[in-house]
C-alpha atoms as a PDB file:
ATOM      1  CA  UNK A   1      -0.949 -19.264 -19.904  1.00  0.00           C
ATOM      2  CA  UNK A   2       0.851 -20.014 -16.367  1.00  0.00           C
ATOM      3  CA  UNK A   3       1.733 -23.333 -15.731  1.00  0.00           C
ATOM      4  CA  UNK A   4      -0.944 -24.897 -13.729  1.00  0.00           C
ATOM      5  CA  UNK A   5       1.271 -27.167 -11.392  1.00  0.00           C
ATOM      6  CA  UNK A   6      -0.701 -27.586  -8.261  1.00  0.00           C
ATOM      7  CA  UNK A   7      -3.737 -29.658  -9.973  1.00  0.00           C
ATOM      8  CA  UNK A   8      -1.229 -32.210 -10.874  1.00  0.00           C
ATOM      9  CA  UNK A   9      -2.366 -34.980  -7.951  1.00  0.00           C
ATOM     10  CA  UNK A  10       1.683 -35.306  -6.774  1.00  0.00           C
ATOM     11  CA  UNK A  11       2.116 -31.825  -6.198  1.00  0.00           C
ATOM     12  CA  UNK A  12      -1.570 -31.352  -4.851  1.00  0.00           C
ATOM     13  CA  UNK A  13      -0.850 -33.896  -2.153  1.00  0.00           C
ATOM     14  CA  UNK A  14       2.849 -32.591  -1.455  1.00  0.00           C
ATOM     15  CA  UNK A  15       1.521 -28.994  -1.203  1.00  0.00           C
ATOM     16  CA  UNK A  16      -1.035 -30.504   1.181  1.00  0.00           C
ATOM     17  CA  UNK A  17       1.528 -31.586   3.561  1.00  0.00           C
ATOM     18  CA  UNK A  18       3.253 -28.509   4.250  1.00  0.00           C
ATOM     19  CA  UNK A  19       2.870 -26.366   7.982  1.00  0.00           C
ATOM     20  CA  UNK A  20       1.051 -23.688   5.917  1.00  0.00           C
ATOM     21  CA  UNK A  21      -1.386 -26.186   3.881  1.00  0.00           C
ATOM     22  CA  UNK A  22      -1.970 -27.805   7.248  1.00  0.00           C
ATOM     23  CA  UNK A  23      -1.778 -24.856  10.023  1.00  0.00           C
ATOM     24  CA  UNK A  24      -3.006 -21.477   7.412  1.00  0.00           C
ATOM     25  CA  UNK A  25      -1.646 -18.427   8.086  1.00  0.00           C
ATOM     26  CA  UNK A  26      -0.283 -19.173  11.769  1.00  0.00           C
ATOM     27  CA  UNK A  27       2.157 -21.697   9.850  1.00  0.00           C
ATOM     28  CA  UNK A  28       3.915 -19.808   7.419  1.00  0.00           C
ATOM     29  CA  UNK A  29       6.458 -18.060   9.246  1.00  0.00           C
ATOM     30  CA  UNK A  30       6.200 -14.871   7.076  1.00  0.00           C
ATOM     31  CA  UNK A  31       2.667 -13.920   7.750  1.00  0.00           C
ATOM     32  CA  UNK A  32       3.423 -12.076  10.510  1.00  0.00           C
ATOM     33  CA  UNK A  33       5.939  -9.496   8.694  1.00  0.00           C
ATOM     34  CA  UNK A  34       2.969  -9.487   5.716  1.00  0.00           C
ATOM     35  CA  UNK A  35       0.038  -8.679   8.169  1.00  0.00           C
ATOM     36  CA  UNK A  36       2.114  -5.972   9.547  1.00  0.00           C
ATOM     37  CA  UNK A  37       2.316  -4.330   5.956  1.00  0.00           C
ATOM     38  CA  UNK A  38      -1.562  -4.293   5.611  1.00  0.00           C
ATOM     39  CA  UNK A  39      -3.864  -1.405   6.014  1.00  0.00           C
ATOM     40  CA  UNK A  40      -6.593  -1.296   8.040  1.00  0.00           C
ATOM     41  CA  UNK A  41      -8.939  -3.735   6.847  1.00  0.00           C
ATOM     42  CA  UNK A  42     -12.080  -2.269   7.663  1.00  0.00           C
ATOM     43  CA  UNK A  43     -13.892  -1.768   4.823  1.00  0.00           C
ATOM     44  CA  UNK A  44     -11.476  -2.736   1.916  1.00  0.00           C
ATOM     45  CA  UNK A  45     -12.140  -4.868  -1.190  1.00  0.00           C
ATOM     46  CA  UNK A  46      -9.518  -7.077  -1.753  1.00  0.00           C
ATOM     47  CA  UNK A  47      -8.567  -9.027  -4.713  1.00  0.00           C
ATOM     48  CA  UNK A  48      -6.525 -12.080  -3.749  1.00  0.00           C
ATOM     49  CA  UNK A  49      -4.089 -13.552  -6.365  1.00  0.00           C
ATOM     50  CA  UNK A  50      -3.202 -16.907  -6.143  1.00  0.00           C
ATOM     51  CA  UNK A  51      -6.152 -17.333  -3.178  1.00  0.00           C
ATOM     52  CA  UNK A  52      -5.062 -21.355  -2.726  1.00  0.00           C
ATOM     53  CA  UNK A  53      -7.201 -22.927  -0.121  1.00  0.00           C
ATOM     54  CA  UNK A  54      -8.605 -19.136   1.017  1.00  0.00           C
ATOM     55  CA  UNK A  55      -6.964 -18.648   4.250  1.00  0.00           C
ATOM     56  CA  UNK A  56      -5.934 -14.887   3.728  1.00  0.00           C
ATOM     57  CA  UNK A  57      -9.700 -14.738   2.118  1.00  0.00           C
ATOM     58  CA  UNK A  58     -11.014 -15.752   5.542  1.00  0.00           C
ATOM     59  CA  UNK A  59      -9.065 -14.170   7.718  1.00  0.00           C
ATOM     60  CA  UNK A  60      -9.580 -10.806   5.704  1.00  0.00           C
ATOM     61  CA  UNK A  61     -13.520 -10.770   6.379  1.00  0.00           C
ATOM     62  CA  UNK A  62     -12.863 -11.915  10.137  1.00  0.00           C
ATOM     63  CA  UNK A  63     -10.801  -8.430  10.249  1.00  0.00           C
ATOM     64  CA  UNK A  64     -13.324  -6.325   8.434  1.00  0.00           C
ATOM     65  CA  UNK A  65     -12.672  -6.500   4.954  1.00  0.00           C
ATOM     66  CA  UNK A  66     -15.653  -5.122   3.011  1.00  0.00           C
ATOM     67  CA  UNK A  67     -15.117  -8.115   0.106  1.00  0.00           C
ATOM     68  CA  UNK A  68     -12.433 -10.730  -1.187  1.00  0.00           C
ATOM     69  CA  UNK A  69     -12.189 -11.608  -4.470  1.00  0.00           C
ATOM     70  CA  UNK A  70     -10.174 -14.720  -4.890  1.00  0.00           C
ATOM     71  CA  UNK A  71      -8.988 -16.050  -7.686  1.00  0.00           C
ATOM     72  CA  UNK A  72      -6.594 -18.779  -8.624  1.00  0.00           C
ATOM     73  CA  UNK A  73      -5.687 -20.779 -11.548  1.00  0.00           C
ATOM     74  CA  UNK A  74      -6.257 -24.435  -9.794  1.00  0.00           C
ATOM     75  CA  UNK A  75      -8.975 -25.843  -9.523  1.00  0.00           C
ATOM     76  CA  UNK A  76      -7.900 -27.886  -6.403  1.00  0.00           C
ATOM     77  CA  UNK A  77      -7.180 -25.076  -4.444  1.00  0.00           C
ATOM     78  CA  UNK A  78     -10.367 -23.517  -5.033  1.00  0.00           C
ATOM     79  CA  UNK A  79     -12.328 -26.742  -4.199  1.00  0.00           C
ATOM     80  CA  UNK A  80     -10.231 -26.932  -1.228  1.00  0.00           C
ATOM     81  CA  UNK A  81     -11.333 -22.975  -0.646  1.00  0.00           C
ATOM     82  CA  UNK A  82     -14.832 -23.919  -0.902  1.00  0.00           C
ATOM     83  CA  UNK A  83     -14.937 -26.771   1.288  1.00  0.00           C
ATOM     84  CA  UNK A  84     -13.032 -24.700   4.295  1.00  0.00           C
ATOM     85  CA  UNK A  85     -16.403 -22.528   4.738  1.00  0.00           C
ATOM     86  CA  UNK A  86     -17.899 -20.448   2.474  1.00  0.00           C
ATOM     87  CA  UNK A  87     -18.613 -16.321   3.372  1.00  0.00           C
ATOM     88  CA  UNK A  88     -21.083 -14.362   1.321  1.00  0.00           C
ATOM     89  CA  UNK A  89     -18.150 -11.524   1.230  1.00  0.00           C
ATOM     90  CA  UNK A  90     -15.948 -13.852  -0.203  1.00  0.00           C
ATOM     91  CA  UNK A  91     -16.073 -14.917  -4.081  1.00  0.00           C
ATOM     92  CA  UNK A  92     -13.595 -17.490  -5.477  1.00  0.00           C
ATOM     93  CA  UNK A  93     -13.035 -17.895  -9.333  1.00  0.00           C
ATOM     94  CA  UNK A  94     -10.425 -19.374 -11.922  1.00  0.00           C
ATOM     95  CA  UNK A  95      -7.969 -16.960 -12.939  1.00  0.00           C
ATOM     96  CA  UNK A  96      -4.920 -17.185 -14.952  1.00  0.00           C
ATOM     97  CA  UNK A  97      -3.101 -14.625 -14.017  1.00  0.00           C
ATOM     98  CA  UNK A  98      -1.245 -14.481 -17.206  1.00  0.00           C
ATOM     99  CA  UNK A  99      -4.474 -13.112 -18.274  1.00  0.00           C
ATOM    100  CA  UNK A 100      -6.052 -11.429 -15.516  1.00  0.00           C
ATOM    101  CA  UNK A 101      -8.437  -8.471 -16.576  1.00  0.00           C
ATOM    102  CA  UNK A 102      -9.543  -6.605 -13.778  1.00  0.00           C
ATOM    103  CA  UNK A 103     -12.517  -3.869 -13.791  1.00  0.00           C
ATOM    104  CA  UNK A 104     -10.689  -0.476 -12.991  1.00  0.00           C
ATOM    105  CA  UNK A 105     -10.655   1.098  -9.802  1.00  0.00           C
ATOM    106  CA  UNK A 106     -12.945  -1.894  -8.394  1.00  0.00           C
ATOM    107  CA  UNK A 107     -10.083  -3.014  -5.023  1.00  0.00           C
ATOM    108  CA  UNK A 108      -8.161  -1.180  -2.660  1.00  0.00           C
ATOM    109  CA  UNK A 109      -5.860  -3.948  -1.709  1.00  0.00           C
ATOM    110  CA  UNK A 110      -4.186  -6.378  -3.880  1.00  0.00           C
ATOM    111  CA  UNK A 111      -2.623  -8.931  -1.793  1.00  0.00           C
ATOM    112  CA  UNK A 112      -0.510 -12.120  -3.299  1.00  0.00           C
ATOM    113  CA  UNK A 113       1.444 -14.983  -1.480  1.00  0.00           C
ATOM    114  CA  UNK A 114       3.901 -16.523  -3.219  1.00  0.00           C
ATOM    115  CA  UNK A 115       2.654 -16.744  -6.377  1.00  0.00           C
ATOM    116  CA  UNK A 116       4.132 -13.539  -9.332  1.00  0.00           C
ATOM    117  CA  UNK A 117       7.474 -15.919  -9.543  1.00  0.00           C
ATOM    118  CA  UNK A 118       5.217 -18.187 -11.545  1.00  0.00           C
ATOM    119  CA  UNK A 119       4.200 -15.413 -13.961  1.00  0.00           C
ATOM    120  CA  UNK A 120       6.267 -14.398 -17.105  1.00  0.00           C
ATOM    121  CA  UNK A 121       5.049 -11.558 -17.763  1.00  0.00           C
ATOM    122  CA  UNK A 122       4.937  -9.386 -14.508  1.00  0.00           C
ATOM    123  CA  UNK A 123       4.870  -6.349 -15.980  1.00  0.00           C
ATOM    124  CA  UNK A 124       1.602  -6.819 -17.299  1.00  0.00           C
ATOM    125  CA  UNK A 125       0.191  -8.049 -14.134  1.00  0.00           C
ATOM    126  CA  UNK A 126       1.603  -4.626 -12.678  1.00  0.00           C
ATOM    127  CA  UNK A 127      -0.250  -2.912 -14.755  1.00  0.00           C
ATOM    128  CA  UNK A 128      -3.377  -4.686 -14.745  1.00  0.00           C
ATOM    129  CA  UNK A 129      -4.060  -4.430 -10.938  1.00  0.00           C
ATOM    130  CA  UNK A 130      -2.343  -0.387 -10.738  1.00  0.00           C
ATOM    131  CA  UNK A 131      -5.516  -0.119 -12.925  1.00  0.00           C
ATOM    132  CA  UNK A 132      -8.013  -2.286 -10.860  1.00  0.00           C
ATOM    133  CA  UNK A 133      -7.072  -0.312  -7.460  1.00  0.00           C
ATOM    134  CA  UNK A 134      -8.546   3.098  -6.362  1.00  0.00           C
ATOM    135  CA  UNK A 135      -6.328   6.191  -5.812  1.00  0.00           C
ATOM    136  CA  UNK A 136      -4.101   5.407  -2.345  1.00  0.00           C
ATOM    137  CA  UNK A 137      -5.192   1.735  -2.916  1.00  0.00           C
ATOM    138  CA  UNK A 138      -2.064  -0.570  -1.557  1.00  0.00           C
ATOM    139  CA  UNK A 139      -0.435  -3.817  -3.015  1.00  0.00           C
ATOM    140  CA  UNK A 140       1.473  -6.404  -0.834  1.00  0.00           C
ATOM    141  CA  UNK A 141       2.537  -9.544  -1.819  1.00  0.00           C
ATOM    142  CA  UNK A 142       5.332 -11.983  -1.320  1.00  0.00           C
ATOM    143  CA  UNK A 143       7.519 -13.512  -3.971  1.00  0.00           C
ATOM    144  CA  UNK A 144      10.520 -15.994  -3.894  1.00  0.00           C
ATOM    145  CA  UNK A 145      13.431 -13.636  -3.596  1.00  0.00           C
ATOM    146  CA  UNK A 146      15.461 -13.783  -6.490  1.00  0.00           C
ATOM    147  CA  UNK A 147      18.875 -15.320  -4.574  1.00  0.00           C
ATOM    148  CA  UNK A 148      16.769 -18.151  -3.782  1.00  0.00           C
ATOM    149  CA  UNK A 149      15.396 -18.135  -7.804  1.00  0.00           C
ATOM    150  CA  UNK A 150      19.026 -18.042  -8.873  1.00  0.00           C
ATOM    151  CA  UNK A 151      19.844 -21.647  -8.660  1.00  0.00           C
ATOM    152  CA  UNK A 152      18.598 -24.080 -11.155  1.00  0.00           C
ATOM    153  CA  UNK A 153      19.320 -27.240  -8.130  1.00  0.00           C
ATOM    154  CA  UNK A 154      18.388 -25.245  -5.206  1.00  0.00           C
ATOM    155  CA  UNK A 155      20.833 -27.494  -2.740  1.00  0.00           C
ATOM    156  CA  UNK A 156      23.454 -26.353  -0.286  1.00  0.00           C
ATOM    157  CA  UNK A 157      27.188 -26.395  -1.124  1.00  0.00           C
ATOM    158  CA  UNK A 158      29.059 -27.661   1.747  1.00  0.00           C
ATOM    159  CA  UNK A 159      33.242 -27.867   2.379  1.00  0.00           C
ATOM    160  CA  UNK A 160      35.446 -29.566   3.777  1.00  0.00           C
ATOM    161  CA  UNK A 161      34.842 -27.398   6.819  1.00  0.00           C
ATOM    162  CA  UNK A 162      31.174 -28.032   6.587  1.00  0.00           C
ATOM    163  CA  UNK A 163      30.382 -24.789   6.118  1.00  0.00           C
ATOM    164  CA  UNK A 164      26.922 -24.094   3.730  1.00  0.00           C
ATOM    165  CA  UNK A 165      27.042 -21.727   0.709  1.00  0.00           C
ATOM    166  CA  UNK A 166      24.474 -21.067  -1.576  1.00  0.00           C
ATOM    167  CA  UNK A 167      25.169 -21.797  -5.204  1.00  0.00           C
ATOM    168  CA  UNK A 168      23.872 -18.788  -7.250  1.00  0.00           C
ATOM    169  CA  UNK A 169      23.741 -19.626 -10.517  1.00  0.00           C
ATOM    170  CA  UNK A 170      23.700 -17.221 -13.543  1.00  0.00           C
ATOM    171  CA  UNK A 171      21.769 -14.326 -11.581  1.00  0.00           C
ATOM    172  CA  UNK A 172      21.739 -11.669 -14.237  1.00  0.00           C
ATOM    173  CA  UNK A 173      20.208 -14.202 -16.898  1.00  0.00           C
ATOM    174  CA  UNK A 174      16.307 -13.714 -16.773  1.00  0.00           C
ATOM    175  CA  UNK A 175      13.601 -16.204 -17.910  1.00  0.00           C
ATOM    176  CA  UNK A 176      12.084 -19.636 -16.621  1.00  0.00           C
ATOM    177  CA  UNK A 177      13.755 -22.026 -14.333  1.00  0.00           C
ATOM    178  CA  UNK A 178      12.942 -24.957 -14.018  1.00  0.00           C
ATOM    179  CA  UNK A 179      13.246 -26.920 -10.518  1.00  0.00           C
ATOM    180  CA  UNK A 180      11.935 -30.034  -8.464  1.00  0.00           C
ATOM    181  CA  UNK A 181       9.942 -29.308  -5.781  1.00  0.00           C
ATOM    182  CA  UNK A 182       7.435 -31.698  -4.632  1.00  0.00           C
ATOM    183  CA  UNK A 183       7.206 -32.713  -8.330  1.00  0.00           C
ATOM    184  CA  UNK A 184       9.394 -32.676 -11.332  1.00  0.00           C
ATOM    185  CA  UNK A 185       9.632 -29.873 -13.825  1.00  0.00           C
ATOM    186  CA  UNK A 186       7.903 -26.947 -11.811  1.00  0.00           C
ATOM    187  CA  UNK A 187       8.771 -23.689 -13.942  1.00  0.00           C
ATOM    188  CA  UNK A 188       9.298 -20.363 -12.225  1.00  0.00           C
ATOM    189  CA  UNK A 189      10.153 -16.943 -13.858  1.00  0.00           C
ATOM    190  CA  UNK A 190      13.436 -15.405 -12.202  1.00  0.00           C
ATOM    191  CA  UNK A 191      14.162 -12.072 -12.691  1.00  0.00           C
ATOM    192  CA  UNK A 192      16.412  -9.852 -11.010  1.00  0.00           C
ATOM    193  CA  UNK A 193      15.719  -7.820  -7.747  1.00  0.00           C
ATOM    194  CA  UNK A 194      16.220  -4.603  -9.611  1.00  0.00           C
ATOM    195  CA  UNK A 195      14.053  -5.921 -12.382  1.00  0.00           C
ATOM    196  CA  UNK A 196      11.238  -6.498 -10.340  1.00  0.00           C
ATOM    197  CA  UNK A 197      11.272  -3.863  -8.258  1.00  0.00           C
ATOM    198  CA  UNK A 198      11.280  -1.288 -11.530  1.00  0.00           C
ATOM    199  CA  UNK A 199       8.564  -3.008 -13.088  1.00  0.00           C
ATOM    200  CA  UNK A 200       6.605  -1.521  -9.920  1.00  0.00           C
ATOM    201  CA  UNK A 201       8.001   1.515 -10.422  1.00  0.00           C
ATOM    202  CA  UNK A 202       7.345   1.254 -14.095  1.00  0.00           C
ATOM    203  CA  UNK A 203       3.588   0.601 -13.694  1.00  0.00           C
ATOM    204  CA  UNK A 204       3.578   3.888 -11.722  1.00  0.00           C
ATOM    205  CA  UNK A 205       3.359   2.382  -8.172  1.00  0.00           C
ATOM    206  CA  UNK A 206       5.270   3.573  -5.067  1.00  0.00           C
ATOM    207  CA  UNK A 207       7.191   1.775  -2.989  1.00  0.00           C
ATOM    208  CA  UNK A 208       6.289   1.533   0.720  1.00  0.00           C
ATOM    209  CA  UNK A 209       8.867  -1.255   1.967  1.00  0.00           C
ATOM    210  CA  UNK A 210      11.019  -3.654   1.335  1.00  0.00           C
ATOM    211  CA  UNK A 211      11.790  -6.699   3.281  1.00  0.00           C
ATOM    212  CA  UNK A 212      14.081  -9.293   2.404  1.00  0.00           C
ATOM    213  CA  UNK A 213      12.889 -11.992   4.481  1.00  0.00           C
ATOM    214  CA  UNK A 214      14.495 -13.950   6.906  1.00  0.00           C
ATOM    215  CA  UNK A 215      13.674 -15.657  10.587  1.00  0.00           C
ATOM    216  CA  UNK A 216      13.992 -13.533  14.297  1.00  0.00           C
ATOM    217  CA  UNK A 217      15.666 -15.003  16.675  1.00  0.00           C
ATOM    218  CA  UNK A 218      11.669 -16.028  18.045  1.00  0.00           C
ATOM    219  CA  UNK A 219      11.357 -17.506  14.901  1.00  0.00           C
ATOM    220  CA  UNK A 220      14.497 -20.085  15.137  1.00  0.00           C
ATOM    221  CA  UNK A 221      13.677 -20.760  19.129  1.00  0.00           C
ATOM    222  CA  UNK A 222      10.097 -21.741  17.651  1.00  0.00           C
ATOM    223  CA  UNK A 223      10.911 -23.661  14.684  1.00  0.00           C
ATOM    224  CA  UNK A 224      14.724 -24.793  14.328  1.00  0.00           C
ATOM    225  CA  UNK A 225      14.214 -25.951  10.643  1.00  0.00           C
ATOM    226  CA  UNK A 226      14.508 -22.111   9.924  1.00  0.00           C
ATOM    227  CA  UNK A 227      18.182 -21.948  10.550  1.00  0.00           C
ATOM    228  CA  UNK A 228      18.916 -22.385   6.937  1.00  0.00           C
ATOM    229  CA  UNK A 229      17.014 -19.275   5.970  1.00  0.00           C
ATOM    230  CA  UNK A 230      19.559 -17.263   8.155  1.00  0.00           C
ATOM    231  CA  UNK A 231      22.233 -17.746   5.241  1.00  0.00           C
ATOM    232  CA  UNK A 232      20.325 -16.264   2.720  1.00  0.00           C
ATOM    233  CA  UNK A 233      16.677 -15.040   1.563  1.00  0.00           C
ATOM    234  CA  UNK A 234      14.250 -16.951   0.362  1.00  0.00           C
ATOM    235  CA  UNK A 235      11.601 -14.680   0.626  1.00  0.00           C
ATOM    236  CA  UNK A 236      10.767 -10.919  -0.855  1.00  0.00           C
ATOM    237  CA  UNK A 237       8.004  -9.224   1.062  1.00  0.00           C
ATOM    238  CA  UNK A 238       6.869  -6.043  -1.000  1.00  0.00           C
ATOM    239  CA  UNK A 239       4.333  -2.898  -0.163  1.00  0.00           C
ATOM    240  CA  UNK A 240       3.433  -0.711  -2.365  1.00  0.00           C
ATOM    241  CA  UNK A 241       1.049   2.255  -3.294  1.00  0.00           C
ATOM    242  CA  UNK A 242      -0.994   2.886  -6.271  1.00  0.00           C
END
């Protein structure tokens, strides 16, 4: 079962605090390098994993999506979903996704933000949702890029100089880490970029792009608290094909 971290009330009201809890989509300076990976929406049936407070739900319908399914394992979130305005096309439910069954070919996009580097077994998930799409149907999702995994204190390094580094820490050894971040004792599954990229292949998906995210030079004139992400990735943006 995947650790269920955000219905704890500390990280709940952390989580509730940041630019993207507060502003959706428009504040997460990602979004628009993930919207640009998207089909046309017209008409799909999405499944949504790890939905949180349904902002890629609504904005899905706005842009024509046929349905949204989204499902996430906190309860919170999906309250939180509910409460932001409700959409006959959209359907919200409690999912572990540790344990996700899916009816086969039912979606033609699987979209997730931020949410497989809490899942331990990934492969699984792979093949669970290669299953669930149609022929042609697409996966994108974003992940915390394994650099950014590698570090059990996630904290710069800085020298006499003051110069930043980032201290990876023991990248080729796989499993949980666990790190403090907005509460104590949040558990994450790092895994190598290789590894995670053949698990795709694996599952018999094909890759469309690869981004390893970082901020444009827009993106540091808008919001100078990015600078830090210039020195390495935090973020893995990934499209695929089923």
């Amino acid at each position: 079962m995947a650790q269920n971290i955000y219905d704890n009330p500390d990280f709940f009201k952390g989580y509730s605090q940041l630019s993207r809890s507060v502003e959706g989509l428009a504040g997460a300076p990602e979004w628009p390098t993930l919207r640009g990976l998207l089909p046309d929406l017209n008409g799909q049936k999405i499944v949504d994993l790890g939905c949180g407070y349904g902002w890629f739900a609504r904005w899905a319908v706005e842009h024509g999506a046929q349905s949204v399914s989204g499902l996430d394992v906190s309860k919170k979130m999906l309250e939180r979903a509910v409460a932001e305005g409700q959409d006959p096309r959209i359907t919200y439910q409690l999912a572990d996704l540790e344990l996700l069954q899916l009816p086969s070919a039912s979606f033609t996009l699987a979209y997730s933000s931020l949410a497989f580097h809490y899942i331990a077994d990934l492969s699984r998930l792979f093949r669970v949702l290669h299953d669930a799409l149609t022929p042609g149907g697409k996966l994108v999702f974003s992940i915390e890029h394994p650099i950014f995994m590698a570090s059990l204190r996630p904290e710069w390094v800085i020298d006499e100089q003051g110069h930043k580094s980032w201290p990876v820490d023991h990248y080729q050894v796989e499993g949980p880490r666990s790190t403090d971040w907005l509460s104590e004792g949040v558990i994450k599954q790092h895994r190598t970029l290789g590894t995670l990229l053949n698990l795709l292949i694996e599952r018999g998906f094909t890759l469309d792009h690869i981004n390893e995210w970082g901020p444009s030079p827009q993106d540091l004139a808008d919001r100078p608290a990015l600078a830090d992400e210039v020195h390495r990735p935090m973020m893995l943006i990934v499209a695929a094909s089923r």
